[in-house]
PDB file of N, CA and C in Angstrom:
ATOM      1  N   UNK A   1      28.089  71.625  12.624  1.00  0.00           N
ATOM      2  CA  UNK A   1      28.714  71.681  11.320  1.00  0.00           C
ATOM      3  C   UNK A   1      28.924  73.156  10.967  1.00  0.00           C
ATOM      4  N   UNK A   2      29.993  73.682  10.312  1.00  0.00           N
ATOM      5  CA  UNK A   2      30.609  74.624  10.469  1.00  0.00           C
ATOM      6  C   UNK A   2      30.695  74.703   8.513  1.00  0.00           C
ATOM      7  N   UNK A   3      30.345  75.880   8.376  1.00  0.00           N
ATOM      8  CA  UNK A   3      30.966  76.063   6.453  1.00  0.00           C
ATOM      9  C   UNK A   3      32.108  77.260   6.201  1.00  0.00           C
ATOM     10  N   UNK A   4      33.072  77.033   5.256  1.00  0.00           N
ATOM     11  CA  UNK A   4      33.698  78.193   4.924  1.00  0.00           C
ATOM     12  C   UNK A   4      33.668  78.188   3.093  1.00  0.00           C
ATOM     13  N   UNK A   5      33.797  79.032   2.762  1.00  0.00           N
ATOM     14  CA  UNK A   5      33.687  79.229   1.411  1.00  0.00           C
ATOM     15  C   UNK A   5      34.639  78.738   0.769  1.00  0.00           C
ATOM     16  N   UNK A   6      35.875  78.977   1.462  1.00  0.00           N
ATOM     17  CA  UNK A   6      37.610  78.529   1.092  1.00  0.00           C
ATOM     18  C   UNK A   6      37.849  77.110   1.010  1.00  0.00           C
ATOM     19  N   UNK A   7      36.800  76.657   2.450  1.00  0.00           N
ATOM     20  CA  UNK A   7      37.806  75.099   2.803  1.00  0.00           C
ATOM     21  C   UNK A   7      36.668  74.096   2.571  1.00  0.00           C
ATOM     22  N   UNK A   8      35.589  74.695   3.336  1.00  0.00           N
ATOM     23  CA  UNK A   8      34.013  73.858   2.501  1.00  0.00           C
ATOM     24  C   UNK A   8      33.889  73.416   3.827  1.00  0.00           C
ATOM     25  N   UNK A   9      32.965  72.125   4.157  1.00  0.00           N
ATOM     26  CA  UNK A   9      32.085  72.147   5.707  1.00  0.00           C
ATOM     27  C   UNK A   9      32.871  71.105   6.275  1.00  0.00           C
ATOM     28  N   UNK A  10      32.773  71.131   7.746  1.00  0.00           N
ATOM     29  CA  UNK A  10      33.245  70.228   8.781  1.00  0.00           C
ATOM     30  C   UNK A  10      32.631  70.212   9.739  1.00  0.00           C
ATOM     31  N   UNK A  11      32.609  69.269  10.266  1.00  0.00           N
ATOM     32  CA  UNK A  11      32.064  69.064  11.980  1.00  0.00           C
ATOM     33  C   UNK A  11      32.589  69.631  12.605  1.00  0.00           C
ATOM     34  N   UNK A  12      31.840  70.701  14.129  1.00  0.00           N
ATOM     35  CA  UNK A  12      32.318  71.139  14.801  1.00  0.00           C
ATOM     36  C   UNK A  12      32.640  69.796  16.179  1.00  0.00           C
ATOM     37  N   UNK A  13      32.487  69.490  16.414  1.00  0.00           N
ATOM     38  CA  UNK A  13      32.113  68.008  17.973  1.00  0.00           C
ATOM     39  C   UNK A  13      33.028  67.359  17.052  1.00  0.00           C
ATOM     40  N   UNK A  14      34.044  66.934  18.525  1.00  0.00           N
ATOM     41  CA  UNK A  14      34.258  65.553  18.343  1.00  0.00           C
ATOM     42  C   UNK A  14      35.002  64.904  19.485  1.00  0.00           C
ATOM     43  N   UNK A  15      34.460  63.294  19.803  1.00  0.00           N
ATOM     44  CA  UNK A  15      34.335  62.686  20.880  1.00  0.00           C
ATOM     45  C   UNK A  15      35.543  61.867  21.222  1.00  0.00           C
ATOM     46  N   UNK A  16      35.519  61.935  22.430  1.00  0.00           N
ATOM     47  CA  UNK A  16      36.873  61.017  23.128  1.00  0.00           C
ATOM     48  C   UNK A  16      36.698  60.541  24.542  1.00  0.00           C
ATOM     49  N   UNK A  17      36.873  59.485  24.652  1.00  0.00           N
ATOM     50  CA  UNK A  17      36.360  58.549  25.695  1.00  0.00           C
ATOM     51  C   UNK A  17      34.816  58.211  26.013  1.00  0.00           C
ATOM     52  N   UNK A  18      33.768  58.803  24.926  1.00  0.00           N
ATOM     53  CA  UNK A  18      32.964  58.794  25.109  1.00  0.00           C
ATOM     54  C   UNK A  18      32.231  60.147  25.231  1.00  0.00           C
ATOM     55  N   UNK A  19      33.116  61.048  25.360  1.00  0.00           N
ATOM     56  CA  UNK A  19      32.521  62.917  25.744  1.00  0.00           C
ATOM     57  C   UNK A  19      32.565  63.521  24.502  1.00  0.00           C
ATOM     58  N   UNK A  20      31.396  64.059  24.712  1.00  0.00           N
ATOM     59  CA  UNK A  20      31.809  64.669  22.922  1.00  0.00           C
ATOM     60  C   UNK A  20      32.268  66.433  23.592  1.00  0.00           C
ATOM     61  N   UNK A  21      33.322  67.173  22.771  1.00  0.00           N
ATOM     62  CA  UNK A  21      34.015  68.227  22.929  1.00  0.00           C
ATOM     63  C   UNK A  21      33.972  69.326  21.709  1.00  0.00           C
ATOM     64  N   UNK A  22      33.287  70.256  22.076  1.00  0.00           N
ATOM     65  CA  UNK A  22      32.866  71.176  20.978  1.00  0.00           C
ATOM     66  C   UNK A  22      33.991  72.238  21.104  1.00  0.00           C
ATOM     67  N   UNK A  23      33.376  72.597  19.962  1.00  0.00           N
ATOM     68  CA  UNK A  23      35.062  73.475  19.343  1.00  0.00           C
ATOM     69  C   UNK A  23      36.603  73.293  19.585  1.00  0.00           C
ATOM     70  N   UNK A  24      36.438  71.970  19.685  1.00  0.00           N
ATOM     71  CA  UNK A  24      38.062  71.877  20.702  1.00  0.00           C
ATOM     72  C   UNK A  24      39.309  71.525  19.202  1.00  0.00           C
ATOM     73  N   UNK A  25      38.825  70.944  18.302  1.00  0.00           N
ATOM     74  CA  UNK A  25      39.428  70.767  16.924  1.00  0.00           C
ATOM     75  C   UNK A  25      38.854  70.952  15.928  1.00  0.00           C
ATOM     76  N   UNK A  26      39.807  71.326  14.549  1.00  0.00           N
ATOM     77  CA  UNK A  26      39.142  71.542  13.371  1.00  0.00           C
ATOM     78  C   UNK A  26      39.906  70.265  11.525  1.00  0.00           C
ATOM     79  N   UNK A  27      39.295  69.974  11.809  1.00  0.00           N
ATOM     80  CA  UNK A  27      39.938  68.902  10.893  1.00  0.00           C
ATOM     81  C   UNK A  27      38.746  68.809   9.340  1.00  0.00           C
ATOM     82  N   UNK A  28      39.590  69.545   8.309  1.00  0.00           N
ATOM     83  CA  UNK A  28      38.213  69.332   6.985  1.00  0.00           C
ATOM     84  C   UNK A  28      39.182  67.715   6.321  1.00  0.00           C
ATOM     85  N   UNK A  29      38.040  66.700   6.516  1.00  0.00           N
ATOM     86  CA  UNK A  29      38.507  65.518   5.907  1.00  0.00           C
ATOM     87  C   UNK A  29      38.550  65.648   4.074  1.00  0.00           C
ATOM     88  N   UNK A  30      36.876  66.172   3.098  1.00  0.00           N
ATOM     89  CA  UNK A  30      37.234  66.411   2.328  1.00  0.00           C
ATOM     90  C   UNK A  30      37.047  67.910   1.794  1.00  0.00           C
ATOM     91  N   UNK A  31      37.969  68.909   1.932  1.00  0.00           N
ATOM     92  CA  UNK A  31      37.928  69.945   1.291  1.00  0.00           C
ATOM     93  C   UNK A  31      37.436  70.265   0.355  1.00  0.00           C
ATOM     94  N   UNK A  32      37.033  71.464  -0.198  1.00  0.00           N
ATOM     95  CA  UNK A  32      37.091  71.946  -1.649  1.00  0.00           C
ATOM     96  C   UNK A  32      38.703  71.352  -2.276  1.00  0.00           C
ATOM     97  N   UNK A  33      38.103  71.484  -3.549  1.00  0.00           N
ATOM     98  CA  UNK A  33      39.166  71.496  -4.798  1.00  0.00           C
ATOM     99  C   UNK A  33      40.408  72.486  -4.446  1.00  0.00           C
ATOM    100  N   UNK A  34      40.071  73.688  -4.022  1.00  0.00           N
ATOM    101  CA  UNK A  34      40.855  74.964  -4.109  1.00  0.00           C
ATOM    102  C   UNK A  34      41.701  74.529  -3.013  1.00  0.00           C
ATOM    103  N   UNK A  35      41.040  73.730  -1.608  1.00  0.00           N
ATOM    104  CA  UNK A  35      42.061  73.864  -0.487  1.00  0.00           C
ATOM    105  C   UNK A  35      42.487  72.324  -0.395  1.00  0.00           C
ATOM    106  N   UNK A  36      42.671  71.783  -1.162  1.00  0.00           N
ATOM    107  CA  UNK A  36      42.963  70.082  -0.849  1.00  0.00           C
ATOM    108  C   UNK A  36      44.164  70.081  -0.124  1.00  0.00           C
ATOM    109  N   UNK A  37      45.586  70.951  -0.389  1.00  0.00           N
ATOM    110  CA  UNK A  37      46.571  70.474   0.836  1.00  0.00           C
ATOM    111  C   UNK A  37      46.388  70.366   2.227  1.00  0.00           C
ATOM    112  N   UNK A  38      45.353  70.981   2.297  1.00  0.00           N
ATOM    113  CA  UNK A  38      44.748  71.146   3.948  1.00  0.00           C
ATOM    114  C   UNK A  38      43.898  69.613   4.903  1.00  0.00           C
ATOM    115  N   UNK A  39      43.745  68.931   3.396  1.00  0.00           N
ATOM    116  CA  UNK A  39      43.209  67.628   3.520  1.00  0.00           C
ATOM    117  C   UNK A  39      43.648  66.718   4.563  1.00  0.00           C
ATOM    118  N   UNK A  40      42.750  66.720   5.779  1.00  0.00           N
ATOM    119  CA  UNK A  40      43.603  65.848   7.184  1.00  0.00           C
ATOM    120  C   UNK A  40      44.433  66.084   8.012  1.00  0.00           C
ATOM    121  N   UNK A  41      44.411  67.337   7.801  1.00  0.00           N
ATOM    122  CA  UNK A  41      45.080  68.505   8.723  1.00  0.00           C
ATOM    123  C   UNK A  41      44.255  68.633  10.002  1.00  0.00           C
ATOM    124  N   UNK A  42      44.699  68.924  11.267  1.00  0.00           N
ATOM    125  CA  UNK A  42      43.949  68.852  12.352  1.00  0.00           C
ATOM    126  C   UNK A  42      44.745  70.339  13.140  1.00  0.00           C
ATOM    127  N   UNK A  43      43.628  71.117  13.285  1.00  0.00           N
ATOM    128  CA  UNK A  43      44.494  72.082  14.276  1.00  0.00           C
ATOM    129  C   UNK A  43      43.249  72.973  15.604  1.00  0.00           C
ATOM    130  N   UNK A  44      44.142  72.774  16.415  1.00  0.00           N
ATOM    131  CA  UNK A  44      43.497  72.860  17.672  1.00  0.00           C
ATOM    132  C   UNK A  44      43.349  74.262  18.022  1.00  0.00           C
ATOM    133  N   UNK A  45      42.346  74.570  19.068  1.00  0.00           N
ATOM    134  CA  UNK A  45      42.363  75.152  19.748  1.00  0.00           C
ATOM    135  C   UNK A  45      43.319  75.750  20.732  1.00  0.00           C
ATOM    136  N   UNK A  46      44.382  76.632  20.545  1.00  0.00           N
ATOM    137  CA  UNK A  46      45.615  76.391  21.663  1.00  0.00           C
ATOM    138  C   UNK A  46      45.057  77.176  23.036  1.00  0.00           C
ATOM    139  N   UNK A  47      43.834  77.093  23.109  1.00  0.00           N
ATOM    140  CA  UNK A  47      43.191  78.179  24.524  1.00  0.00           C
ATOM    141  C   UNK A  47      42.318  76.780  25.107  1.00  0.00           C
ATOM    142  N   UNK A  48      42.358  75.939  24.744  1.00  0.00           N
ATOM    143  CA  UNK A  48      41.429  74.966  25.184  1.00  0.00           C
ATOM    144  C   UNK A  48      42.372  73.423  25.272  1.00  0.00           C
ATOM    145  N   UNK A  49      43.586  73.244  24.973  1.00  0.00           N
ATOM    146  CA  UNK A  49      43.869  72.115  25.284  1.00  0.00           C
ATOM    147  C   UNK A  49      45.190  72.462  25.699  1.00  0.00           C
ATOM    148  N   UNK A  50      46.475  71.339  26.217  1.00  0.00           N
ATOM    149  CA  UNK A  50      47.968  71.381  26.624  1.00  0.00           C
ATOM    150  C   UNK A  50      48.284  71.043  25.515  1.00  0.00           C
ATOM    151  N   UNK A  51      49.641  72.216  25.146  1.00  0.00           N
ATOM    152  CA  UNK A  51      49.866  71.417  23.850  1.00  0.00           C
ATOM    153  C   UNK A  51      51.415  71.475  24.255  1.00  0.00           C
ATOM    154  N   UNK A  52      52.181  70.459  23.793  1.00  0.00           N
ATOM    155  CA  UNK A  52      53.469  70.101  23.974  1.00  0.00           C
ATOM    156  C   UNK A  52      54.412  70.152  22.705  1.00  0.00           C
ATOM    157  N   UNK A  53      55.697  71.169  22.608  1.00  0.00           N
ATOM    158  CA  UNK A  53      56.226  70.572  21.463  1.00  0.00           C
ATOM    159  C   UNK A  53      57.714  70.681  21.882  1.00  0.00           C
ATOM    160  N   UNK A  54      58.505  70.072  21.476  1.00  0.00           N
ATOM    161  CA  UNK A  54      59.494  69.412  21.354  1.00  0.00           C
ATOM    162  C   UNK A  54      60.087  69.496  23.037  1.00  0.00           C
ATOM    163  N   UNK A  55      58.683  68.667  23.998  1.00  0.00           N
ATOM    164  CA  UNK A  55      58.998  68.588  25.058  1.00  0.00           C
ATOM    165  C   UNK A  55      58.732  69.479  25.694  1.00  0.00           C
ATOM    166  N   UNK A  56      58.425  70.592  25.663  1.00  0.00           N
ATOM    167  CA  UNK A  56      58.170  71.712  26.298  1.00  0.00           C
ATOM    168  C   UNK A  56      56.199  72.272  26.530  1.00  0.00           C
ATOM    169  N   UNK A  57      55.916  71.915  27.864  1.00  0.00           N
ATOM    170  CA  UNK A  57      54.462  72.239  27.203  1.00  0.00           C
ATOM    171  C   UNK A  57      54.195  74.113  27.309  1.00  0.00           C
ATOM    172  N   UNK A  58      53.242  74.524  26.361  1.00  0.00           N
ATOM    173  CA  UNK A  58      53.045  76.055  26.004  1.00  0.00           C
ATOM    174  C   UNK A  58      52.179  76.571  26.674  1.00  0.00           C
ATOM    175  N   UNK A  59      52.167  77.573  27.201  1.00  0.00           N
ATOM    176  CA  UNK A  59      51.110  78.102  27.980  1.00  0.00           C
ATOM    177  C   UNK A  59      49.845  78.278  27.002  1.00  0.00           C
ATOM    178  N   UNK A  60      48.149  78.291  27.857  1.00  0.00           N
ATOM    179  CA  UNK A  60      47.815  78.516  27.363  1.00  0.00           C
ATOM    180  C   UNK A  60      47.308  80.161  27.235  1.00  0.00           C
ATOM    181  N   UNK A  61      46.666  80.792  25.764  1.00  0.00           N
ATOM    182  CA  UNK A  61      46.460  81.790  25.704  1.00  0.00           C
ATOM    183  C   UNK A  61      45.227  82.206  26.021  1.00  0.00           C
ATOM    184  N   UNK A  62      44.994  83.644  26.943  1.00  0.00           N
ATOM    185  CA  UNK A  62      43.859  83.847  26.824  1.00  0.00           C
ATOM    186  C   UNK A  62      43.269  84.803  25.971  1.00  0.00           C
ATOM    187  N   UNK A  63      42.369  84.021  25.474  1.00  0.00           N
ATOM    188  CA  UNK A  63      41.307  85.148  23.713  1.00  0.00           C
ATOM    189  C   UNK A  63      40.033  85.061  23.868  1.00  0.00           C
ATOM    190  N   UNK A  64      39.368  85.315  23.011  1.00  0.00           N
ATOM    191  CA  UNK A  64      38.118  85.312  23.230  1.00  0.00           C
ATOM    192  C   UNK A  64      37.528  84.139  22.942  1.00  0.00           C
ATOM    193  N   UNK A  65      38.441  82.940  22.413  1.00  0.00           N
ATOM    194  CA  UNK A  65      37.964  81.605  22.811  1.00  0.00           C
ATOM    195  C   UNK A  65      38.520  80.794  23.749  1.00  0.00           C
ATOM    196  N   UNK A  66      38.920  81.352  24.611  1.00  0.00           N
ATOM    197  CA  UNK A  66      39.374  80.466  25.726  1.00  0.00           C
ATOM    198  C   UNK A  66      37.995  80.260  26.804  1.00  0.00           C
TER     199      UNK A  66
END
């Protein structure tokens, strides 16, 4: 579990097929007051997964979380 002052706490883990996958997404279900448009927003890691958009998949980057 992860806190920010801005957006408020979330789980870091979360599982698929059975594997649980740390740091791989960040999704705050209920925000603070201040950040509610952010509510169910999901955004990834782009150093840790394939991400595809409009057909095209993106390389990934290397950072200091890859």
């Amino acid at each position: 579990m992860t806190h920010c002052p801005y957006k408020g706490r979330q789980p870091t883990g979360r599982s698929s097929g059975g594997t649980l996958h740390e740091d791989l997404v960040w999704i705050y279900r209920t925000p603070l007051p201040e950040s509610q448009k952010i509510a169910g927003l999901a955004c990834f890691y782009s150093e840790k997964v394939d991400l595809t958009v409009d057909g095209e998949r993106l390389e990934r980057p290397r950072t200091v979380f890859s």
